[in-house]
Protein backbone atom coordinates (compact mmCIF):
# COMPACT_ATOMS: atom_id res chain seq x y z
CA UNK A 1 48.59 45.50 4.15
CA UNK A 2 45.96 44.11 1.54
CA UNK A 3 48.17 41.13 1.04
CA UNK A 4 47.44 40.39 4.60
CA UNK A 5 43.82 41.42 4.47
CA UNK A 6 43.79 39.05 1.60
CA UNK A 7 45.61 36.01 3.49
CA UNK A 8 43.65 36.25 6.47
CA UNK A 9 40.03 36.20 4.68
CA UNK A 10 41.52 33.40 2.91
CA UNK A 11 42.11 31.81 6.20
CA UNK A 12 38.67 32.27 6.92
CA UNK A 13 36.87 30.67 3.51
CA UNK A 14 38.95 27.98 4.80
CA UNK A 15 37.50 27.61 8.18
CA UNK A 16 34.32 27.74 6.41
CA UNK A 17 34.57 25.06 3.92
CA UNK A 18 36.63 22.98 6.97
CA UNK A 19 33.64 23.51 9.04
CA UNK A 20 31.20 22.59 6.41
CA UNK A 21 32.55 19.39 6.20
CA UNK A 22 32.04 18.51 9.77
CA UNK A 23 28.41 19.55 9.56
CA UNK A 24 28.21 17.12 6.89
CA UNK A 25 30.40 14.32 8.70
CA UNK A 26 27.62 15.26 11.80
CA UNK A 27 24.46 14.16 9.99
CA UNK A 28 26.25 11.59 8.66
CA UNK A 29 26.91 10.08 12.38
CA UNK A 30 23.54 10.88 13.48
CA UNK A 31 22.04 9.29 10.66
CA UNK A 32 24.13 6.28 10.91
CA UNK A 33 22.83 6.46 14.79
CA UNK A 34 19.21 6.78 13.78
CA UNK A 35 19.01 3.69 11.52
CA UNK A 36 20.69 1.62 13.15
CA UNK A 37 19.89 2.11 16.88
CA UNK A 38 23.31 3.39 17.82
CA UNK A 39 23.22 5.26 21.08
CA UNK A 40 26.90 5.56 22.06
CA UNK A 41 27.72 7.35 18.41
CA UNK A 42 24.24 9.73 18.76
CA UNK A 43 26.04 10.78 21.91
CA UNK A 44 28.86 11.84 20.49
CA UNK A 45 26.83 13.81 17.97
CA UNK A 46 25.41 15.69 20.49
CA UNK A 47 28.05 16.24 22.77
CA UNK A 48 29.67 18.00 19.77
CA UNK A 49 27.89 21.19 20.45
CA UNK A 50 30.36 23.10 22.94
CA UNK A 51 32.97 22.42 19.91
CA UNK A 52 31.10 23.39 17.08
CA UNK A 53 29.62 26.63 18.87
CA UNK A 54 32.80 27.80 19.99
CA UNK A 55 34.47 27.14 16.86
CA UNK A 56 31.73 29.02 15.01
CA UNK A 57 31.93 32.17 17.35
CA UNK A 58 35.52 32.16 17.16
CA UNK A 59 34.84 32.93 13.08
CA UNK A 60 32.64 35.50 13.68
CA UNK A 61 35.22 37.52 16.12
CA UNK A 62 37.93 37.27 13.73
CA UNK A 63 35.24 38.80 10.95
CA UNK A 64 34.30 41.26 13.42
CA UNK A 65 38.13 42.41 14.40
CA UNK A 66 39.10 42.34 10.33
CA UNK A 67 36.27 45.06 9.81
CA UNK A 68 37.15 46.89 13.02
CA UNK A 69 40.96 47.55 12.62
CA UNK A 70 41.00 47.29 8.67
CA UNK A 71 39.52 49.21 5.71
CA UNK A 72 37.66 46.61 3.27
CA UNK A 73 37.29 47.01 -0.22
CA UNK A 74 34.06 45.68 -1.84
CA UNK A 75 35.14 42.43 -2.41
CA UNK A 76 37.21 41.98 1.21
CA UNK A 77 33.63 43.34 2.42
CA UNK A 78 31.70 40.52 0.48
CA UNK A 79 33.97 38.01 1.90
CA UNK A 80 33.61 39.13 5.51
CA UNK A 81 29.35 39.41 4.80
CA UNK A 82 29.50 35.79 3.13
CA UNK A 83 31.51 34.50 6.41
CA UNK A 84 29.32 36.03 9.00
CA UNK A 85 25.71 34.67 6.83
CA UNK A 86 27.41 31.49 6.20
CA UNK A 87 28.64 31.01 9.93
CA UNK A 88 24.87 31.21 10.56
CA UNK A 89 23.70 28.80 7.83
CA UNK A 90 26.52 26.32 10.02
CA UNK A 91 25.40 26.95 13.12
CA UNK A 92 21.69 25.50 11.91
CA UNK A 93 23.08 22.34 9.98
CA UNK A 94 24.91 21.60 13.07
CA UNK A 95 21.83 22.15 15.13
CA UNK A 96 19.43 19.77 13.05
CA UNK A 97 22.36 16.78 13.28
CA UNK A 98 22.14 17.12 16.47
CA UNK A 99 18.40 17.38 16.15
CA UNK A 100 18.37 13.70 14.75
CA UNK A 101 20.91 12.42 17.10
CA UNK A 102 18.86 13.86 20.76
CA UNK A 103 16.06 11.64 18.78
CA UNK A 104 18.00 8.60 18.93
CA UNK A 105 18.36 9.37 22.71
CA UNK A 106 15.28 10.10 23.68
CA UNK A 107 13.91 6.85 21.61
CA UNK A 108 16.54 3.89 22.72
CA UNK A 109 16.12 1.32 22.64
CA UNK A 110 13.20 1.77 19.99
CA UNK A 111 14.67 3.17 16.55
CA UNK A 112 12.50 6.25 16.15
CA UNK A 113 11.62 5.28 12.17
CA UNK A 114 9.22 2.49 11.35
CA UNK A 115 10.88 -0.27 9.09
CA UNK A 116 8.52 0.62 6.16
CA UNK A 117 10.12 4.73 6.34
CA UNK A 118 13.64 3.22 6.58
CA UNK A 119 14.32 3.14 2.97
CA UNK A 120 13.14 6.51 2.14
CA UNK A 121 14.55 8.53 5.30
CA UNK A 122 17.86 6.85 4.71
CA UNK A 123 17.92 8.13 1.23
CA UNK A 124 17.14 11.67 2.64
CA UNK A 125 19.50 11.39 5.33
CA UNK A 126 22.30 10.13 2.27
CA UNK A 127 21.20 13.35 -0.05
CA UNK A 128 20.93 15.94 2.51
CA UNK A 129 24.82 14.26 3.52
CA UNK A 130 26.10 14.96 0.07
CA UNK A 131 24.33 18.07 -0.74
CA UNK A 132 26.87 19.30 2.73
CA UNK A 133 29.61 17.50 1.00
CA UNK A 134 28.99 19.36 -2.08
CA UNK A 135 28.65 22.76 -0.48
CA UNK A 136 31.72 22.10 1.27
CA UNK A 137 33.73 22.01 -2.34
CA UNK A 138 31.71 24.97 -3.53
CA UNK A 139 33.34 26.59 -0.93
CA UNK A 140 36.66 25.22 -1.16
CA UNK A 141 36.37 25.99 -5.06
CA UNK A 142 34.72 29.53 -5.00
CA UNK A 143 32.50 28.23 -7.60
CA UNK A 144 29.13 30.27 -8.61
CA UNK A 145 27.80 27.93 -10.84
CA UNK A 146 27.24 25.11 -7.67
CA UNK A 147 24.12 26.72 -6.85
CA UNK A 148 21.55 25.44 -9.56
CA UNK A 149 23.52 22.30 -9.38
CA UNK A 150 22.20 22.03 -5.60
CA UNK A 151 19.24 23.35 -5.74
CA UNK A 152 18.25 20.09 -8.05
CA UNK A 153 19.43 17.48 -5.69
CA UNK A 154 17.25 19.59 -2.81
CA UNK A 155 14.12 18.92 -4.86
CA UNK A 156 14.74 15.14 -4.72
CA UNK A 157 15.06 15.80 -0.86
CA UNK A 158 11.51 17.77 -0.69
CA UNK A 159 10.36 15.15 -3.14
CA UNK A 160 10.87 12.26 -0.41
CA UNK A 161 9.81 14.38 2.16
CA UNK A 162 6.40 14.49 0.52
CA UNK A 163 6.40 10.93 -0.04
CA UNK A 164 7.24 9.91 3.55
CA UNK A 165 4.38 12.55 5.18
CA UNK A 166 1.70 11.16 2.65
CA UNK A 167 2.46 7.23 4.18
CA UNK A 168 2.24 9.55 7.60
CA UNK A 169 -0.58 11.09 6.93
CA UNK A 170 -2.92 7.67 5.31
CA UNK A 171 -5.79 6.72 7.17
CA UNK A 172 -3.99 2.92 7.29
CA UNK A 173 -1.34 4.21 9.09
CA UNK A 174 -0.04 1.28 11.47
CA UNK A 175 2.58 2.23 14.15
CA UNK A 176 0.33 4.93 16.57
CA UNK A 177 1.03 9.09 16.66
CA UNK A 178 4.61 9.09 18.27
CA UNK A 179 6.70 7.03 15.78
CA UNK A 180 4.71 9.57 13.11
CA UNK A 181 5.31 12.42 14.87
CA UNK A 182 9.34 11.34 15.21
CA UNK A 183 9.34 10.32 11.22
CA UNK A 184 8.06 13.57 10.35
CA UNK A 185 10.17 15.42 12.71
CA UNK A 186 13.29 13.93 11.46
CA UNK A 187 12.57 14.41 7.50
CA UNK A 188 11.89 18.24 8.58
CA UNK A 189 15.37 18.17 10.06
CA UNK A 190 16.93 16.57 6.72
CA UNK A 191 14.67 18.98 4.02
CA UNK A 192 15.60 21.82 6.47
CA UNK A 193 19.51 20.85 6.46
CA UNK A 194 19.79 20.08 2.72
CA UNK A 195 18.22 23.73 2.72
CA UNK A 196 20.73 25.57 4.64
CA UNK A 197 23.52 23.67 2.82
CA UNK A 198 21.88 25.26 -0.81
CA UNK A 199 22.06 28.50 1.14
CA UNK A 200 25.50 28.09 1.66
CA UNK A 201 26.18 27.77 -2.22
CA UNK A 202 24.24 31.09 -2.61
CA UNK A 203 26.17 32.70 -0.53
CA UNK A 204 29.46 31.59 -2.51
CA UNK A 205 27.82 33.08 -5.51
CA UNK A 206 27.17 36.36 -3.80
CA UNK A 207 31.02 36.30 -2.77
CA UNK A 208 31.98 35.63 -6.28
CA UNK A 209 29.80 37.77 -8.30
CA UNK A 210 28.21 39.99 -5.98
CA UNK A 211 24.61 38.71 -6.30
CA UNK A 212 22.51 36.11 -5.39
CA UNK A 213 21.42 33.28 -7.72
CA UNK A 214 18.12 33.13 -8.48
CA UNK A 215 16.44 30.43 -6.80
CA UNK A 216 13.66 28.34 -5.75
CA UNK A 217 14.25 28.93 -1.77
CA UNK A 218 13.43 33.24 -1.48
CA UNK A 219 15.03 34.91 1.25
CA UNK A 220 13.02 35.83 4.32
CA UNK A 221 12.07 39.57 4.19
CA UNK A 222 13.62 42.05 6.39
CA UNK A 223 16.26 40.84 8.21
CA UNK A 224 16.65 36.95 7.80
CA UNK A 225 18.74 35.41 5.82
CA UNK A 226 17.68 31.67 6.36
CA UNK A 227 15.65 30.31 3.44
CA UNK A 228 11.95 30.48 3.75
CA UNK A 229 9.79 27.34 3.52
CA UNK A 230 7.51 26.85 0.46
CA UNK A 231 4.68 24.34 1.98
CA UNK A 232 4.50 20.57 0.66
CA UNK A 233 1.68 19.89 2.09
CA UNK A 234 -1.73 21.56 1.63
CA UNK A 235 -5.48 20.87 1.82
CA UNK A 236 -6.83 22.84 -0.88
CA UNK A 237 -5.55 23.57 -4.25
CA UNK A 238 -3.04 26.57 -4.70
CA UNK A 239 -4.48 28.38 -7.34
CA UNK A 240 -2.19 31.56 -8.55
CA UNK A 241 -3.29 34.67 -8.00
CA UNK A 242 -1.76 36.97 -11.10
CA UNK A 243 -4.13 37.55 -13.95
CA UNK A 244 -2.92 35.25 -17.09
CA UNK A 245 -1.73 32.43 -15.23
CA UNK A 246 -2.01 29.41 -17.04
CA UNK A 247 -4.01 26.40 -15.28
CA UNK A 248 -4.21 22.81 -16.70
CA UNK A 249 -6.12 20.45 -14.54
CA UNK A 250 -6.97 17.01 -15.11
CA UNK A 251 -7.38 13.65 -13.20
CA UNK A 252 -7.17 15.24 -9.89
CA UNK A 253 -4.16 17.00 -11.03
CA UNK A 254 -3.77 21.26 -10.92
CA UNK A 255 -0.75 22.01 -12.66
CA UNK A 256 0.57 25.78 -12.45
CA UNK A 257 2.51 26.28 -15.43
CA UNK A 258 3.92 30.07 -15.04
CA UNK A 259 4.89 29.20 -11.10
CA UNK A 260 6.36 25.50 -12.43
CA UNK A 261 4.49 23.48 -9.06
CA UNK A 262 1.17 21.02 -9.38
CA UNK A 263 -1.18 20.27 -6.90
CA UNK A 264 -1.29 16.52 -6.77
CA UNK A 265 -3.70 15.03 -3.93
CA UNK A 266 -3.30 18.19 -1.75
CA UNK A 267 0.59 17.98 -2.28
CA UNK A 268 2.46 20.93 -3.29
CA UNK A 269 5.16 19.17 -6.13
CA UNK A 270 7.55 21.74 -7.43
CA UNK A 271 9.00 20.48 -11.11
CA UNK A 272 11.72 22.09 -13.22
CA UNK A 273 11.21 23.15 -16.22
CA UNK A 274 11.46 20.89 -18.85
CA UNK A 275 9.42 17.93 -16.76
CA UNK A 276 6.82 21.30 -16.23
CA UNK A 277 6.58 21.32 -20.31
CA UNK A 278 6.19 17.33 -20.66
CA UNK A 279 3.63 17.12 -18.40
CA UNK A 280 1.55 20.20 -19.84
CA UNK A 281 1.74 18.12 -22.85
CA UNK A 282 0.71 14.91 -21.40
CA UNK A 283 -2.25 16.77 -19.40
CA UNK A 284 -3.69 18.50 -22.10
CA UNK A 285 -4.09 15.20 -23.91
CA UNK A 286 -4.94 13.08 -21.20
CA UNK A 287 -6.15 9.99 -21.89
CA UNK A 288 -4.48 9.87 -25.09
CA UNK A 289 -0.88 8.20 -26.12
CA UNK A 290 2.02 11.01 -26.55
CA UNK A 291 4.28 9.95 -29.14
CA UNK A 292 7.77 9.77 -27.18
CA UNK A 293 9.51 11.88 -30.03
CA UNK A 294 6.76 15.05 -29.52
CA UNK A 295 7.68 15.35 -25.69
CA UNK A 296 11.21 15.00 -26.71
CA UNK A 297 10.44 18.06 -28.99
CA UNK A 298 8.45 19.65 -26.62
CA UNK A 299 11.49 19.40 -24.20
CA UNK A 300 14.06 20.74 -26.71
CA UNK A 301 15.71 17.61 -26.33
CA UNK A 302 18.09 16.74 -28.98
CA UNK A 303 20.83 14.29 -30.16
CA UNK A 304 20.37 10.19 -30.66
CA UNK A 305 20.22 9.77 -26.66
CA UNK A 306 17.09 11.91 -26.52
CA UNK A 307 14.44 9.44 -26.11
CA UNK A 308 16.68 7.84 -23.28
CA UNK A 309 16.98 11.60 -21.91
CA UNK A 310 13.28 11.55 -21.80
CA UNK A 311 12.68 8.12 -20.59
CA UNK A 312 14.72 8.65 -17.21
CA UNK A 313 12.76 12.14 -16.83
CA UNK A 314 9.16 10.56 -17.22
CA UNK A 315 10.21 7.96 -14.28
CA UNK A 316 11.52 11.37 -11.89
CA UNK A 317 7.82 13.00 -13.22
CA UNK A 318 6.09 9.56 -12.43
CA UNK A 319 7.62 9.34 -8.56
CA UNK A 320 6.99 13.04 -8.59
CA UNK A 321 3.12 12.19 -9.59
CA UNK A 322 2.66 10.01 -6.37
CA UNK A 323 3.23 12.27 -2.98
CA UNK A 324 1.78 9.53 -1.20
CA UNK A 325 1.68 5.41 -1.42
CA UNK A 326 -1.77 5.77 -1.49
CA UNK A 327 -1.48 8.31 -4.79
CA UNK A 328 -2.74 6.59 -8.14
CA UNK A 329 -0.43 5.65 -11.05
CA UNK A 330 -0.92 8.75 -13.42
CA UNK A 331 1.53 8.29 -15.88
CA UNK A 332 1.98 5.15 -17.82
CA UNK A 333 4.44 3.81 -20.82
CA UNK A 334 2.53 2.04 -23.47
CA UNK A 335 5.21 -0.17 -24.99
CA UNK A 336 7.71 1.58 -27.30
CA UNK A 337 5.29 4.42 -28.93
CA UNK A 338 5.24 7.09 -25.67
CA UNK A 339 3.32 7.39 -22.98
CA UNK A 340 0.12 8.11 -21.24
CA UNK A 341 -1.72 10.44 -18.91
CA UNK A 342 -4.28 9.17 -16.79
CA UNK A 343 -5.17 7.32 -13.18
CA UNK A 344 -7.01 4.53 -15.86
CA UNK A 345 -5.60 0.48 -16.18
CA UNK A 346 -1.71 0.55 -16.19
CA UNK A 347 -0.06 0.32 -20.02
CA UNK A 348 3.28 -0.91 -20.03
CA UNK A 349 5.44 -2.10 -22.85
């Protein structure tokens, strides 16, 4: 009998990672639809929905049966949990594709994102695509460790996000309220997607290990188990409210060191840790050239490549150091020696 318990939740990871897949192959389609004005393939996109639901539900009976007629041990129990929270996590990503795509209808002939937000929702649309993709193999794989992995590539998708609502938000702002509304719209759906697809990870963990990773996205309390939005955008500085905190502010920059965000322009910027440590270095000599080899030290970076390691993470800090186009240059390379911080004349080398 637990052989067959066994098969049948293996049957239903399947399913899972199967369905994953096509939530990813969704966006995909509705992507392709936004940027390029295709109606006939947003259609299809949306007429999806009776499939995907029905698939979906079909998962959840088969959970609900297994506990009903069988006796689950604790890890057949974490299984069935991790199907039922993930079937929900699908049934959003599915939603927000077709989110995109009912855009595309709504808008034709006129392609919903201004030809200056192209470039940056299309990279959105591509990373919130893969981080599905990705999720999908975590799945397939039963691997714990894809969580952090994810949770990485989802900062470079809050990261544009931030960029494309700053160029939303300018006061030179060309194209009128409704193409902003739909651009902003549309890079909600992607940051909200790539979301639910890290979710998915963490719920592979909690299958494998019995806990959840620790991670950026906290669950909702009491009864939700959808990730809960950190704001990108705010108007006034977040300062932190714990006694000890450590603050280092300089050229119109509040950077949070024990919560590992900055306040850049009234952006929220969330860094990881090591590019938290460079810039605490940078800021509290601002003004002043950093000697590449201290932030490498500061970093704990190691090994000949090191000062190519740090290179390629002062360019993420740099794009992470201008929310908006209208953002100054903060962070400048002066020739081979290191770098600067500082909104000042641009040094390059």
């Amino acid at each position: 009998m637990r052989a067959r318990i066994h098969a049948k939740l293996d049957e239903l990871i399947g399913e899972l990672a199967r369905m994953t897949w096509v939530a990813a192959d969704l966006m995909t389609d509705a992507s392709s639809a936004l940027h390029h004005g295709d109606l006939m393939l947003a259609e299809r996109v949306v007429a999806s929905e009776g499939q995907m639901t029905a698939t979906l539900k079909q998962v959840q009976r088969r959970c609900v049966v297994l506990l009903g007629s069988q006796a689950p041990a604790a890890t057949d129990l974490r299984a069935l949990i991790t199907t039922l929270h993930a079937v929900d996590e699908l049934e959003r990503m599915c939603a927000l594709a077709r989110h995109v795509a009912k855009i595309v209808q709504l808008k034709h002939p006129r392609v919903p994102i201004p030809d200056g937000l192209a470039p940056l929702s299309a990279r959105m649309s591509v990373l919130a695509a893969r981080l599905a993709h990705d999720a999908a193999c975590t799945i397939e794989a039963r691997d714990p460790l894809s969580a952090s992995r994810l949770v990485q590539a989802d900062d470079e998708v809050d990261a544009l996000r931030d960029h494309l609502l700053g160029a939303v938000f300018a006061p030179d702002w060309p194209h009128g309220v409704e193409p902003a509304v739909d651009a902003a719209l549309i890079s909600r759906y992607y940051e909200r997607f790539a979301d639910h697809a890290v979710a998915l990870t963490c719920q592979v963990c909690y299958l494998v290990t019995g806990e959840y990773p620790h991670r950026r996205i906290e669950a909702e309390p009491s009864g939700s188990s959808r990730p809960m939005m950190t704001p990108t955008r705010s108007t006034t500085p977040q300062l932190p409210t714990k006694a000890g905190d450590e603050l280092i502010e300089a050229d119109g920059v509040l950077l949070d060191l024990a919560r590992r965000r900055a306040n850049v322009d009234g952006y929220v910027v969330h860094l990881p840790a090591r590019e938290t440590v460079v810039l605490s270095v940078l800021m509290s000599r601002a003004g002043q050239v950093v000697y590449r080899a201290a932030l490498a030290d500061a970093a704990g970076m190691t090994g000949q490549a090191r000062h190519r390691t740090l290179d390629r993470m002062v360019r993420r800090l740099r794009r992470r150091l201008q929310p908006s186009p209208l953002s100054p240059a903060r962070l400048h390379h002066v020739g081979d020696t290191g770098y600067l911080f500082g909104s000042g004349p641009t040094h390059t080398g």
